[in-house]
PDB file of N, CA and C in Angstrom:
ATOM      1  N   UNK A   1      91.862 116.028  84.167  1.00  0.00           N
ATOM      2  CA  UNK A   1      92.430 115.238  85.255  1.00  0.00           C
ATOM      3  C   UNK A   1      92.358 116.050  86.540  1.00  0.00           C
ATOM      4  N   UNK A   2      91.401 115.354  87.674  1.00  0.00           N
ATOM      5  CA  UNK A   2      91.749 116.200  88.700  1.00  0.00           C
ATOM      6  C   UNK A   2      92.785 115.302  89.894  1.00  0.00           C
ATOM      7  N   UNK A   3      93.464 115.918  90.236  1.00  0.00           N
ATOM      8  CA  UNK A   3      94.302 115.074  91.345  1.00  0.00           C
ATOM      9  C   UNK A   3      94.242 115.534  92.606  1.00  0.00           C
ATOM     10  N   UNK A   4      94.350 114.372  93.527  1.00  0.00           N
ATOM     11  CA  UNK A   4      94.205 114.523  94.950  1.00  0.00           C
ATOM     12  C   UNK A   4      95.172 113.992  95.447  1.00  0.00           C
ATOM     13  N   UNK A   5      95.945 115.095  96.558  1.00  0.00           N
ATOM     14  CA  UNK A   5      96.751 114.936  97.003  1.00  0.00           C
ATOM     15  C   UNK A   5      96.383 114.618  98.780  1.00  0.00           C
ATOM     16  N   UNK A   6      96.861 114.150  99.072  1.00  0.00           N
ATOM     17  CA  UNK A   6      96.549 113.375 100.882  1.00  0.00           C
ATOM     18  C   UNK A   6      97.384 112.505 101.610  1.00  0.00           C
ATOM     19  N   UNK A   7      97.284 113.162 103.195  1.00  0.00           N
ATOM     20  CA  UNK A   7      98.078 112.134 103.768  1.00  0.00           C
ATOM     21  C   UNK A   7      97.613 110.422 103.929  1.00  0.00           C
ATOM     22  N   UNK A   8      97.815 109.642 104.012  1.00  0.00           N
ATOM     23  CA  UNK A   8      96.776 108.378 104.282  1.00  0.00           C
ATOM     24  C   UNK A   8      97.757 107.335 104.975  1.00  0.00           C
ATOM     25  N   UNK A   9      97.364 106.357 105.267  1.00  0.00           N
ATOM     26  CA  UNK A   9      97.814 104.918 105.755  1.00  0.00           C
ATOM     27  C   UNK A   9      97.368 104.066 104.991  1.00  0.00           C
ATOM     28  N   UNK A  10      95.926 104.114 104.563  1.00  0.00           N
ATOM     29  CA  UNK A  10      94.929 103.483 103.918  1.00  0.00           C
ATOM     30  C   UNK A  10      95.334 103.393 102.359  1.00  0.00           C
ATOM     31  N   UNK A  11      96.091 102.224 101.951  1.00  0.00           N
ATOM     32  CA  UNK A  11      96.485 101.958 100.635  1.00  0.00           C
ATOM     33  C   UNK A  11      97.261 100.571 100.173  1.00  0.00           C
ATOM     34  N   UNK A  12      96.439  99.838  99.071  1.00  0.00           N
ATOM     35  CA  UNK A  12      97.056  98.664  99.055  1.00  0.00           C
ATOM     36  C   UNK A  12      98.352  98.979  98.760  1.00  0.00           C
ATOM     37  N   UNK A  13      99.061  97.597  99.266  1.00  0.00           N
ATOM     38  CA  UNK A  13      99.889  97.065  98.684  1.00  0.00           C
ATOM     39  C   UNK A  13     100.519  97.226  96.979  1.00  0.00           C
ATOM     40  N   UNK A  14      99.701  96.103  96.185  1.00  0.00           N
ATOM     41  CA  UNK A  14      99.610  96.272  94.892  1.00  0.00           C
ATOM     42  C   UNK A  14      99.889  98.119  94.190  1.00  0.00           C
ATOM     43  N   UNK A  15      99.093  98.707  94.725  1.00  0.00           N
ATOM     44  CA  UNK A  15      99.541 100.034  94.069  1.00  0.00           C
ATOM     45  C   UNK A  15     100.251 100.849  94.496  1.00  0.00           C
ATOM     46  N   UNK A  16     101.056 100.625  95.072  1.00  0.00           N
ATOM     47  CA  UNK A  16     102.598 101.333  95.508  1.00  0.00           C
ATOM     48  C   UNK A  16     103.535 100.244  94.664  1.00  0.00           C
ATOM     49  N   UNK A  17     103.240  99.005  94.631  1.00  0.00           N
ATOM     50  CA  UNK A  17     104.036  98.195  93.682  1.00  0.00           C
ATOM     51  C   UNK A  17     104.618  98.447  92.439  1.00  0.00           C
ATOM     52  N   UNK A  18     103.062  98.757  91.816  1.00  0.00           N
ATOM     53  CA  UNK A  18     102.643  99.000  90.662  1.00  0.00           C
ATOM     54  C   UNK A  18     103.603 100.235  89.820  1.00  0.00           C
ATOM     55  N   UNK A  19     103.210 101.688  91.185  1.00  0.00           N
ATOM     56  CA  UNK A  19     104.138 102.506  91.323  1.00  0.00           C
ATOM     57  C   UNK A  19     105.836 102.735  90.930  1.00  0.00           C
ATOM     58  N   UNK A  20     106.350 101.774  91.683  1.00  0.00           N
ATOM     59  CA  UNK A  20     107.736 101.954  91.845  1.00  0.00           C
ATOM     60  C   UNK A  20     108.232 101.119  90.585  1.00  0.00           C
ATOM     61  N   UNK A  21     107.415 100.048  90.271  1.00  0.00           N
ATOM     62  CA  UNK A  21     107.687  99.013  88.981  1.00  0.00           C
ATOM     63  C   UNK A  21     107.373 100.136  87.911  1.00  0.00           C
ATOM     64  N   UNK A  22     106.690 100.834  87.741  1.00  0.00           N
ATOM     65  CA  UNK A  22     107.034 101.790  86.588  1.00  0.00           C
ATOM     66  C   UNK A  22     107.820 102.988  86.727  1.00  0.00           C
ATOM     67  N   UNK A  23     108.654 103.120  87.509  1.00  0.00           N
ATOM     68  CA  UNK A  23     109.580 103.547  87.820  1.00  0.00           C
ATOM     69  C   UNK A  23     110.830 103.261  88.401  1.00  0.00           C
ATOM     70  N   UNK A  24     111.024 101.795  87.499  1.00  0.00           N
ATOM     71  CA  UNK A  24     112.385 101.155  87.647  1.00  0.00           C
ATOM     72  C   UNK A  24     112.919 101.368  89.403  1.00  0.00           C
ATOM     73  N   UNK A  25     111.877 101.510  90.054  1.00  0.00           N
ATOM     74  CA  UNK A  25     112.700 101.616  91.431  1.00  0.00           C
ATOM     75  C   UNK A  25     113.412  99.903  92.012  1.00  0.00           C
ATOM     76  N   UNK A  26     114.028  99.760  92.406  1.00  0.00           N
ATOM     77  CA  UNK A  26     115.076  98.353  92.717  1.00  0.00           C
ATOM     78  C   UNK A  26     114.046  98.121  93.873  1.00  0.00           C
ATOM     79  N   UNK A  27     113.578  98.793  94.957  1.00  0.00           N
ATOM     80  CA  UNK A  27     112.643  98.482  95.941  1.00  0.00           C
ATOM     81  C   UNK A  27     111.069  98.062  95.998  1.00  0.00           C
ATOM     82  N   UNK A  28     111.151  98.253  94.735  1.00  0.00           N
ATOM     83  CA  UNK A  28     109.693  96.956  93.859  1.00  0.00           C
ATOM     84  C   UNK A  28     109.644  95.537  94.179  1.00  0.00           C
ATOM     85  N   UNK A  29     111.458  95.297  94.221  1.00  0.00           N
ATOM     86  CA  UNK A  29     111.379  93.711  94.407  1.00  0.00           C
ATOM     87  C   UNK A  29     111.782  93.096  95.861  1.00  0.00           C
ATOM     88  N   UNK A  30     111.265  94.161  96.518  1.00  0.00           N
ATOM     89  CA  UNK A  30     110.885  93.778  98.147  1.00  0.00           C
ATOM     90  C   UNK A  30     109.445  94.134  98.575  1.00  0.00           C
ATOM     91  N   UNK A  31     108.768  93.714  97.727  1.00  0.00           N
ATOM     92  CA  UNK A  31     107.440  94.606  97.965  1.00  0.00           C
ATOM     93  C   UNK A  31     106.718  94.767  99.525  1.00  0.00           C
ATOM     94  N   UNK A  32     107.326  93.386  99.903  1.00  0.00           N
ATOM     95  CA  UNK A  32     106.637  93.443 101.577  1.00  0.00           C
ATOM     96  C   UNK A  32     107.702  94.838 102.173  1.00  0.00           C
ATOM     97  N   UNK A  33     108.781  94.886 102.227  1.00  0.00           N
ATOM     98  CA  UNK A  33     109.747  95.732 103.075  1.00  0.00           C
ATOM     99  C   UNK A  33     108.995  97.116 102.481  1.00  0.00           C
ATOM    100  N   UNK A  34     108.973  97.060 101.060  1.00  0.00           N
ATOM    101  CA  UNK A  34     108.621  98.438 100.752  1.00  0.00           C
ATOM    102  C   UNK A  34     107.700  98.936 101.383  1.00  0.00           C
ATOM    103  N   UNK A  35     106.513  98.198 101.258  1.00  0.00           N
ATOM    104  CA  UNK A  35     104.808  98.368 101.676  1.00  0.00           C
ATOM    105  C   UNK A  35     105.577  98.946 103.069  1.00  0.00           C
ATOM    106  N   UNK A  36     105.614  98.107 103.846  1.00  0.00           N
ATOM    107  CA  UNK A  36     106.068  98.262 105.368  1.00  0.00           C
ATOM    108  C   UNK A  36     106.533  99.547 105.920  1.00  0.00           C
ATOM    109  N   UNK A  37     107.603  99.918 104.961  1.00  0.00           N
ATOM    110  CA  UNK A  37     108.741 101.095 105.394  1.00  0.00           C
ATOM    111  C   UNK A  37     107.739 102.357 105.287  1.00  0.00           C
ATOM    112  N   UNK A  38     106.870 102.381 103.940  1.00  0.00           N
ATOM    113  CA  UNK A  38     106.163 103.134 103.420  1.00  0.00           C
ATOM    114  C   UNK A  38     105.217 103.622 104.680  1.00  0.00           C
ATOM    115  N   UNK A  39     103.691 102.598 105.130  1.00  0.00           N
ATOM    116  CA  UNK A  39     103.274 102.505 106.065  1.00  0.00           C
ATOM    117  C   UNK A  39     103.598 103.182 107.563  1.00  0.00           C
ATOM    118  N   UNK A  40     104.775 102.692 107.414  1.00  0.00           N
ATOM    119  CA  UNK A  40     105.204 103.808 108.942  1.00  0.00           C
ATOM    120  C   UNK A  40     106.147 104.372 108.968  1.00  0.00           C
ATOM    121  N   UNK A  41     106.134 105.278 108.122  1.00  0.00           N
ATOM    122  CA  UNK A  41     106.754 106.560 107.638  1.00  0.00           C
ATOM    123  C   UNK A  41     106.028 107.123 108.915  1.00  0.00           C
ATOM    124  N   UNK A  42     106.674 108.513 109.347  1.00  0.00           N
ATOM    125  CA  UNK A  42     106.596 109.539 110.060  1.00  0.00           C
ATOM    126  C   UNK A  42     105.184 110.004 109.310  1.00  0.00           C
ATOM    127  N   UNK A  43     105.475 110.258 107.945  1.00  0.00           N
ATOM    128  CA  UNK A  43     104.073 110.967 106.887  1.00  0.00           C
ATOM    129  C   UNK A  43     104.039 110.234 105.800  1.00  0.00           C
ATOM    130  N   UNK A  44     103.204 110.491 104.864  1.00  0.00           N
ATOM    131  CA  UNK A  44     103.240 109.883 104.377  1.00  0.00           C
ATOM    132  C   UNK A  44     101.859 110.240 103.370  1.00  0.00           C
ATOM    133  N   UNK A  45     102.307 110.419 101.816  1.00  0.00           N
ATOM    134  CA  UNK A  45     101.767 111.635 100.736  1.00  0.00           C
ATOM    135  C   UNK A  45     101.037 110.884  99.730  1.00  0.00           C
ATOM    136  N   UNK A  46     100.653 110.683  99.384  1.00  0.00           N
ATOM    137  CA  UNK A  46      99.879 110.207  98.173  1.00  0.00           C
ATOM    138  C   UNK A  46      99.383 110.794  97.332  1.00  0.00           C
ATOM    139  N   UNK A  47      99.427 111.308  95.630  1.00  0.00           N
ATOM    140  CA  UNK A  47      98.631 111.519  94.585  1.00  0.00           C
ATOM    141  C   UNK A  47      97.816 110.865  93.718  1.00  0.00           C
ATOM    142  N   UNK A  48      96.519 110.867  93.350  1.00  0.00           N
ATOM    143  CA  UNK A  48      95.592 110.400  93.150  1.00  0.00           C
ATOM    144  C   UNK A  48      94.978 110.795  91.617  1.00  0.00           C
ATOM    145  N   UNK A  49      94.988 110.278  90.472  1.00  0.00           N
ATOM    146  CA  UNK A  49      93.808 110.380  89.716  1.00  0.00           C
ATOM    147  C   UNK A  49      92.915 109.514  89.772  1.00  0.00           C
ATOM    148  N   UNK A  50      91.610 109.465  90.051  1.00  0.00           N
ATOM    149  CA  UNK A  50      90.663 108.679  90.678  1.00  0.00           C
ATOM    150  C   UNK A  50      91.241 107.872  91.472  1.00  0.00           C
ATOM    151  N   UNK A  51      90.846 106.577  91.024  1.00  0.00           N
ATOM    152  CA  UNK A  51      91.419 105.069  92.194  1.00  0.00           C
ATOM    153  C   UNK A  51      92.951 104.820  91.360  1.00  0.00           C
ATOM    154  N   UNK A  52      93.625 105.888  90.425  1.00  0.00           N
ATOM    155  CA  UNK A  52      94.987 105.157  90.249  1.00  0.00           C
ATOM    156  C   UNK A  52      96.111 106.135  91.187  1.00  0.00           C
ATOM    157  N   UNK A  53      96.545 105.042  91.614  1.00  0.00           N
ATOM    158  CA  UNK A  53      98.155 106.297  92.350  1.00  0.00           C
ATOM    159  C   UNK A  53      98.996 106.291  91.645  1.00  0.00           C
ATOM    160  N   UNK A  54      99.273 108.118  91.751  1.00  0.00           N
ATOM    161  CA  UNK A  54     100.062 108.461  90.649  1.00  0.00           C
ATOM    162  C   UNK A  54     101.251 109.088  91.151  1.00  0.00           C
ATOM    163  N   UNK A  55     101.529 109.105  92.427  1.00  0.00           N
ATOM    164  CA  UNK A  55     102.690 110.194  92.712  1.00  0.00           C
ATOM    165  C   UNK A  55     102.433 109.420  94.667  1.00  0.00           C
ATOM    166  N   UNK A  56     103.645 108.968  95.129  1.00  0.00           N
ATOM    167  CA  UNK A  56     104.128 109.181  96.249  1.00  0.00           C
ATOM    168  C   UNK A  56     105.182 109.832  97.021  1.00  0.00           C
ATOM    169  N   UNK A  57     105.103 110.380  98.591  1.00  0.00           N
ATOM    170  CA  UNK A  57     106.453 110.591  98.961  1.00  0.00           C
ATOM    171  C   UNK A  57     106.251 110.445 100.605  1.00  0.00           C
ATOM    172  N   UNK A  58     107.273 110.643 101.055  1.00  0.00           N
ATOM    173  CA  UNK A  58     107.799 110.176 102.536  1.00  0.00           C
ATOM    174  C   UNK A  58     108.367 110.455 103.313  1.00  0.00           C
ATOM    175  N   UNK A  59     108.460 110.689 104.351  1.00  0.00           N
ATOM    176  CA  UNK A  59     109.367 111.084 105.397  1.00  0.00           C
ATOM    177  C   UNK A  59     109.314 110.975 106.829  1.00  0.00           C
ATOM    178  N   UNK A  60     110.828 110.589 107.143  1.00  0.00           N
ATOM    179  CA  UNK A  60     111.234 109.344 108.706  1.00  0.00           C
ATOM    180  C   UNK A  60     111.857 110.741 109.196  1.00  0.00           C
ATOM    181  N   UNK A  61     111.314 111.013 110.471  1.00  0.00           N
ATOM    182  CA  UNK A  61     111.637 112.159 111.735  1.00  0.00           C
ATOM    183  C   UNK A  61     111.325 111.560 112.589  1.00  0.00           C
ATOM    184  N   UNK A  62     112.174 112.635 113.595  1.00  0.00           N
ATOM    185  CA  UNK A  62     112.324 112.564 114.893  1.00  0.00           C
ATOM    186  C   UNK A  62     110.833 113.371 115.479  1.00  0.00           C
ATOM    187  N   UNK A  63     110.529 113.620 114.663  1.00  0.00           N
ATOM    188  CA  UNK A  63     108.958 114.616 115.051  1.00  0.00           C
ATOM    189  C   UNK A  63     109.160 115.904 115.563  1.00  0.00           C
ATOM    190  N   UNK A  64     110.297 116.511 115.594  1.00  0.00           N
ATOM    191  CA  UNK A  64     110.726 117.582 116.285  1.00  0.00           C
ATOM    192  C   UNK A  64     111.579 118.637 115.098  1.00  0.00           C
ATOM    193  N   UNK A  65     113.106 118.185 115.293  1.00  0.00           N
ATOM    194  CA  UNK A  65     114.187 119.189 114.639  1.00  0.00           C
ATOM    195  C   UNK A  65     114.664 118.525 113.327  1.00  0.00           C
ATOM    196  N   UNK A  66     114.611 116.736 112.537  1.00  0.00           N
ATOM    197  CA  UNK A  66     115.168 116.623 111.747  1.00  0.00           C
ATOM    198  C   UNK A  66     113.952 115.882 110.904  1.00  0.00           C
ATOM    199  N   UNK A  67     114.142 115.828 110.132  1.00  0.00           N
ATOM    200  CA  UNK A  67     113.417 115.174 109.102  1.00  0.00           C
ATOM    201  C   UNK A  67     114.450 114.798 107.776  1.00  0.00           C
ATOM    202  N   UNK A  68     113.787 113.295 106.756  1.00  0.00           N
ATOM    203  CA  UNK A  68     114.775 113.019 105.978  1.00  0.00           C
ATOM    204  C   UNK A  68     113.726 112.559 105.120  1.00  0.00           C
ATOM    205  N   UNK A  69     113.697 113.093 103.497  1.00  0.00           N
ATOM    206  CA  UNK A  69     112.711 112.466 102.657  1.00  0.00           C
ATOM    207  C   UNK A  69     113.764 111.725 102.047  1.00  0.00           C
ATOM    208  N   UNK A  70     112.998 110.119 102.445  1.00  0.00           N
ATOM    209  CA  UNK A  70     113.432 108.893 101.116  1.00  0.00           C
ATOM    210  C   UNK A  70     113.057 108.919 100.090  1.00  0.00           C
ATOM    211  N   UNK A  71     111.570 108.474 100.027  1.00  0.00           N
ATOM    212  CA  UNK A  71     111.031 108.875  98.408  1.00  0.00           C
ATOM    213  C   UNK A  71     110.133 109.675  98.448  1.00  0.00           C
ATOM    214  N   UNK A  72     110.318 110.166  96.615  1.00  0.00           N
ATOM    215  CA  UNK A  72     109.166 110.900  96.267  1.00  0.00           C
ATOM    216  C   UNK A  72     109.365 110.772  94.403  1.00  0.00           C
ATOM    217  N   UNK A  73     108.390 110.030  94.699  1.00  0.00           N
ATOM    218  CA  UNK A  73     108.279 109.444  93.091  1.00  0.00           C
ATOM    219  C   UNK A  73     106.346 110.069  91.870  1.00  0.00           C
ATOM    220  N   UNK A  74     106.496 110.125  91.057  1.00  0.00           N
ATOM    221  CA  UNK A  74     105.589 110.449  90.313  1.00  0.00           C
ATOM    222  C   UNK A  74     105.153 109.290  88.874  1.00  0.00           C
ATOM    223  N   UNK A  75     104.395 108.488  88.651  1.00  0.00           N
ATOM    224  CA  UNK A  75     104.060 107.888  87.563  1.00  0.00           C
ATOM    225  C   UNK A  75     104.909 108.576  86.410  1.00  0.00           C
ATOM    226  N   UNK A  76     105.588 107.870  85.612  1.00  0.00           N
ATOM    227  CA  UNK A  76     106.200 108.396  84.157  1.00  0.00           C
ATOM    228  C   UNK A  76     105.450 109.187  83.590  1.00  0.00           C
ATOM    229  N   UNK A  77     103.662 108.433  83.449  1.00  0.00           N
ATOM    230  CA  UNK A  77     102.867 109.367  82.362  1.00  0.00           C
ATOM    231  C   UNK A  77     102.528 110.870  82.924  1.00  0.00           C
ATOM    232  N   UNK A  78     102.669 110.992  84.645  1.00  0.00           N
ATOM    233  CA  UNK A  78     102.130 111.996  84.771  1.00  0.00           C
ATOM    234  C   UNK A  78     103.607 112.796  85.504  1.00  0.00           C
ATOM    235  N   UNK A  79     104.455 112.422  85.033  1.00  0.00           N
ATOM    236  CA  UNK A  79     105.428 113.684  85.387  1.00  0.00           C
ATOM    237  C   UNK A  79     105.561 114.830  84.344  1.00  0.00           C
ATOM    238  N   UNK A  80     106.251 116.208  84.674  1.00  0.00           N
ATOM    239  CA  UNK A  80     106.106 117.079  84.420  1.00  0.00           C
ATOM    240  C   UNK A  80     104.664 118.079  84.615  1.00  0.00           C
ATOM    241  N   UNK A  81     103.845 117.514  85.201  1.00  0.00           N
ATOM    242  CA  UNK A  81     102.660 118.459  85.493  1.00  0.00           C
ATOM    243  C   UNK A  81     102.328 118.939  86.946  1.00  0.00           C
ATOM    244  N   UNK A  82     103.355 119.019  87.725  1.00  0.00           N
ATOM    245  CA  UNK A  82     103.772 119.749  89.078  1.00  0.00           C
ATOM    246  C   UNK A  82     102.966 119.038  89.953  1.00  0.00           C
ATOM    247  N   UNK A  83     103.030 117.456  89.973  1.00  0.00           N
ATOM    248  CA  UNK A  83     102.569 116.537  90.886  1.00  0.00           C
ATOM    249  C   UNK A  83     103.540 116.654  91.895  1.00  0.00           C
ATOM    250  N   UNK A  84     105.170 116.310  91.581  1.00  0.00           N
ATOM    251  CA  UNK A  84     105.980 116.221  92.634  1.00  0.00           C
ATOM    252  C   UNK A  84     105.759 117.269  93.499  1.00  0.00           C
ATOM    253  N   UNK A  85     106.076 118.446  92.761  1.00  0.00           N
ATOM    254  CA  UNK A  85     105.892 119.699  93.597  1.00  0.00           C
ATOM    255  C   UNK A  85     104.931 119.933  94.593  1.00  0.00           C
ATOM    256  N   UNK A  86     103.340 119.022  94.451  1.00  0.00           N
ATOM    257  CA  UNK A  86     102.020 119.425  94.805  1.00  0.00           C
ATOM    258  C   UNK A  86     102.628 118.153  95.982  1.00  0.00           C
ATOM    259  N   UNK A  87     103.097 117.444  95.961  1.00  0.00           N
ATOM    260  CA  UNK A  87     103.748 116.355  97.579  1.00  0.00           C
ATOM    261  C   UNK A  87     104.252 117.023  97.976  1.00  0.00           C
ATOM    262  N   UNK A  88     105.315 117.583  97.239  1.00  0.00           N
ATOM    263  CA  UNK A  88     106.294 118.692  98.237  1.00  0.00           C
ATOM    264  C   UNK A  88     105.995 119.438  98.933  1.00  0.00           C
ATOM    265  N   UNK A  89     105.344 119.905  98.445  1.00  0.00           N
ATOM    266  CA  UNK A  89     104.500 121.365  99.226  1.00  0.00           C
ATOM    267  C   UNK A  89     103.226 120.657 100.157  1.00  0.00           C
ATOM    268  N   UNK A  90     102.715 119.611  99.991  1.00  0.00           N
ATOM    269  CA  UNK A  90     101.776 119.538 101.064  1.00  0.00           C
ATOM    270  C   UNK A  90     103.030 118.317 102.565  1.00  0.00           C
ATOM    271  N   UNK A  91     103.806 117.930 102.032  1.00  0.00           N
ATOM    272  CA  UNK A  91     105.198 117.325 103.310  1.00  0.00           C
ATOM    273  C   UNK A  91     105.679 119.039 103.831  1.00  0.00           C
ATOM    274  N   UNK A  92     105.883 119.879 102.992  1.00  0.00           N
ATOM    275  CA  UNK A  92     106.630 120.981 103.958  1.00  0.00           C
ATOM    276  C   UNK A  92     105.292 121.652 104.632  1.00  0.00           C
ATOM    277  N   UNK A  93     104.116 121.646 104.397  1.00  0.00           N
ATOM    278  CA  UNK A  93     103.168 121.770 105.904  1.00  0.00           C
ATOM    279  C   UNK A  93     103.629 121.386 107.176  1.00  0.00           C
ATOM    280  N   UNK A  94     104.111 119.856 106.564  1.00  0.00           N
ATOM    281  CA  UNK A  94     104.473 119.950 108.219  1.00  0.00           C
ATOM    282  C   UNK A  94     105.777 119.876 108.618  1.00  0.00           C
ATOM    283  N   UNK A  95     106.876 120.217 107.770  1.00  0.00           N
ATOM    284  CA  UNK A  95     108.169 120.165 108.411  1.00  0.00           C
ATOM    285  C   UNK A  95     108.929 121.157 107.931  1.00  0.00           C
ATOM    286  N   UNK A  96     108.757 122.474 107.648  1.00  0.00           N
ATOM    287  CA  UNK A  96     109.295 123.707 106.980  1.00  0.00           C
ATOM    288  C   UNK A  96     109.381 124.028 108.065  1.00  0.00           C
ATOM    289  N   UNK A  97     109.417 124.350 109.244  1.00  0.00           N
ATOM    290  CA  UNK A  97     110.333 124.926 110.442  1.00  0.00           C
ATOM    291  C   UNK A  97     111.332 123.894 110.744  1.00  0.00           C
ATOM    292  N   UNK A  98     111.551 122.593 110.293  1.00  0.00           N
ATOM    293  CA  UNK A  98     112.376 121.811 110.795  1.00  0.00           C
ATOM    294  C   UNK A  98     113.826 122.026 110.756  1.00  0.00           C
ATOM    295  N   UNK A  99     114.522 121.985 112.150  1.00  0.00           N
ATOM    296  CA  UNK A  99     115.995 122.845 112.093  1.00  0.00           C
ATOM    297  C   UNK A  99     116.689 121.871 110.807  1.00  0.00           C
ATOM    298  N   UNK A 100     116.595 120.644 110.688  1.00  0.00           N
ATOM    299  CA  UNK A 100     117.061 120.120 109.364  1.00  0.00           C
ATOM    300  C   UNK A 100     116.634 118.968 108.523  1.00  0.00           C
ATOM    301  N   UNK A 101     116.289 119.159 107.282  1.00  0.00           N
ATOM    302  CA  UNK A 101     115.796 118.955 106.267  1.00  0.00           C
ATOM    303  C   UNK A 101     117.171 117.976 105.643  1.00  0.00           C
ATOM    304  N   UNK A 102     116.636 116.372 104.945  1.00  0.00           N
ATOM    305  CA  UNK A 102     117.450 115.808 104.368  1.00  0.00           C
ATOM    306  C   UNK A 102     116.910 115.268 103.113  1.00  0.00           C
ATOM    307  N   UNK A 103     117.910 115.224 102.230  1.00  0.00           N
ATOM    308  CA  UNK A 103     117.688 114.103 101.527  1.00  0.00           C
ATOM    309  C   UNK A 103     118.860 114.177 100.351  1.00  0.00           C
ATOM    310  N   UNK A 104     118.620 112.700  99.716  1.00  0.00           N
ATOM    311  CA  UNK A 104     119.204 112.326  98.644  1.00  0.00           C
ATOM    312  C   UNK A 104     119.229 112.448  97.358  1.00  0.00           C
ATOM    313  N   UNK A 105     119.648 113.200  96.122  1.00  0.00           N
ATOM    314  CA  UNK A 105     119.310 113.439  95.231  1.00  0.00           C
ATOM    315  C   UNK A 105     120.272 113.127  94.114  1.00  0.00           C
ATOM    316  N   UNK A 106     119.894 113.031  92.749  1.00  0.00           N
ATOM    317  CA  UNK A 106     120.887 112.552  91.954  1.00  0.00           C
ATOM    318  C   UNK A 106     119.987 113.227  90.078  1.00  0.00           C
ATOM    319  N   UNK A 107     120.903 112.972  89.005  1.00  0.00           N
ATOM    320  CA  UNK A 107     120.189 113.636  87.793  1.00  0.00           C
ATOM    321  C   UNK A 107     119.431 115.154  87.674  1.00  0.00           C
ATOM    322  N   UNK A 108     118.028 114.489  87.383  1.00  0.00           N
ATOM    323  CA  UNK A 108     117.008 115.416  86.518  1.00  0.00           C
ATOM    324  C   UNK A 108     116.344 116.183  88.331  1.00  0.00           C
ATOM    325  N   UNK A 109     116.443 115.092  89.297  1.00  0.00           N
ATOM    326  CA  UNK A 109     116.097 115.419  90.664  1.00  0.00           C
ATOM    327  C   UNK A 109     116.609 116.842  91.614  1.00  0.00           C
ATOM    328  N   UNK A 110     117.526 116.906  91.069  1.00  0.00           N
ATOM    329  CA  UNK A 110     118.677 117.352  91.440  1.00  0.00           C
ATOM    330  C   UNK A 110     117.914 119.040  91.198  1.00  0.00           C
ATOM    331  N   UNK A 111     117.609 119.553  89.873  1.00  0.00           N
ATOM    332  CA  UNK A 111     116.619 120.192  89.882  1.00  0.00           C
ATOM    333  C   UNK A 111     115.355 120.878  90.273  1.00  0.00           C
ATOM    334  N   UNK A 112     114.599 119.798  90.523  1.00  0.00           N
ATOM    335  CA  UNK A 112     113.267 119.838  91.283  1.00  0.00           C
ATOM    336  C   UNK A 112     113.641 120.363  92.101  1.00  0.00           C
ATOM    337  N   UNK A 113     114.567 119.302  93.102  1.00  0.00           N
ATOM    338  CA  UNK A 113     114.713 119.929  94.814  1.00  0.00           C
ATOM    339  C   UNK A 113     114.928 121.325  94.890  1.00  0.00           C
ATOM    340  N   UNK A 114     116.020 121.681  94.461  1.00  0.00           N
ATOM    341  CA  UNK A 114     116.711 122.795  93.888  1.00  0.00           C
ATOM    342  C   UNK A 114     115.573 124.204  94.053  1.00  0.00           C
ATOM    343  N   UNK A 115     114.289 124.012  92.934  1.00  0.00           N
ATOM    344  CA  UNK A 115     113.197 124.372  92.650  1.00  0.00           C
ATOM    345  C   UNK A 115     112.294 124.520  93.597  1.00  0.00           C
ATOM    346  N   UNK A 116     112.568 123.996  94.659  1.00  0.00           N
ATOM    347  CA  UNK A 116     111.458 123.384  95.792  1.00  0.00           C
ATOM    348  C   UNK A 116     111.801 124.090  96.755  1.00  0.00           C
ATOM    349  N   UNK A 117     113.312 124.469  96.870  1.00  0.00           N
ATOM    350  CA  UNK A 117     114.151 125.446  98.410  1.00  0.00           C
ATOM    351  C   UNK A 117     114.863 124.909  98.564  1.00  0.00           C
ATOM    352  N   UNK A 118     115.974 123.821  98.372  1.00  0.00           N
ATOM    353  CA  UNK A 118     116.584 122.814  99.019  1.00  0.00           C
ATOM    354  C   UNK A 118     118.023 123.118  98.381  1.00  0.00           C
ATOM    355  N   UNK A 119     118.955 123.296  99.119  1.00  0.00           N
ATOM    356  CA  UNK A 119     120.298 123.612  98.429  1.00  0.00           C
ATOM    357  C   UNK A 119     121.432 122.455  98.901  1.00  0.00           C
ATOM    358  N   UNK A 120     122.471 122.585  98.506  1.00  0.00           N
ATOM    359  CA  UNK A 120     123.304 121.244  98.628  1.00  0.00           C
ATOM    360  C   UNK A 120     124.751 121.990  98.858  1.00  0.00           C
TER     361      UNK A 120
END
């Protein structure tokens, strides 16, 4: 499996759907709002095995001092093989000087971040 990680705009609909529906996300069943919010994100991450997406994430700034990641999700089949991490690390390219860093976390997540630099 090789995976590609990238910023893009360029991505249907349907497979961010697809995405969040296998990952019980509740924001599946707004698919237009989702698509939308997604789209004009500040950034905006994508993981790739060939043409399937396997891992997204996101983040709404001021372009300057704050930044706030909403999501960052990984396909069921391909978690645990340091996909999240490989978004993470290509979003803190561009916002690891940022005077502040947000987000929401809960469970097994709670971890990762943790793992990533992020303290609470």
């Amino acid at each position: 499996m090789k995976v590609t990680i990238s910023e893009t705009r360029e991505i249907k609909a349907e497979k961010i759907i697809q995405l969040y529906k296998a990952n019980k996300w509740s924001s599946a069943e707004k698919p237009t709002e989702l698509y939308n919010a997604l789209i004009n994100s500040h950034s905006l991450i994508t993981a790739w095995n060939k043409e399937e997406l396997i891992g997204i994430g996101n983040a709404i700034s001021d372009g300057y001092l704050m930044v706030y990641y909403p999501h960052l999700l990984v396909h069921p089949n391909y978690q645990g093989k340091g996909i999240g991490k490989m978004i993470m690390d290509k979003i803190q390219e561009k916002y690891k000087d940022f005077h502040m860093q947000m987000l929401t976390a809960d469970g097994k997540a709670i971890d990762f971040y943790r793992k990533s630099g992020f303290q609470n």
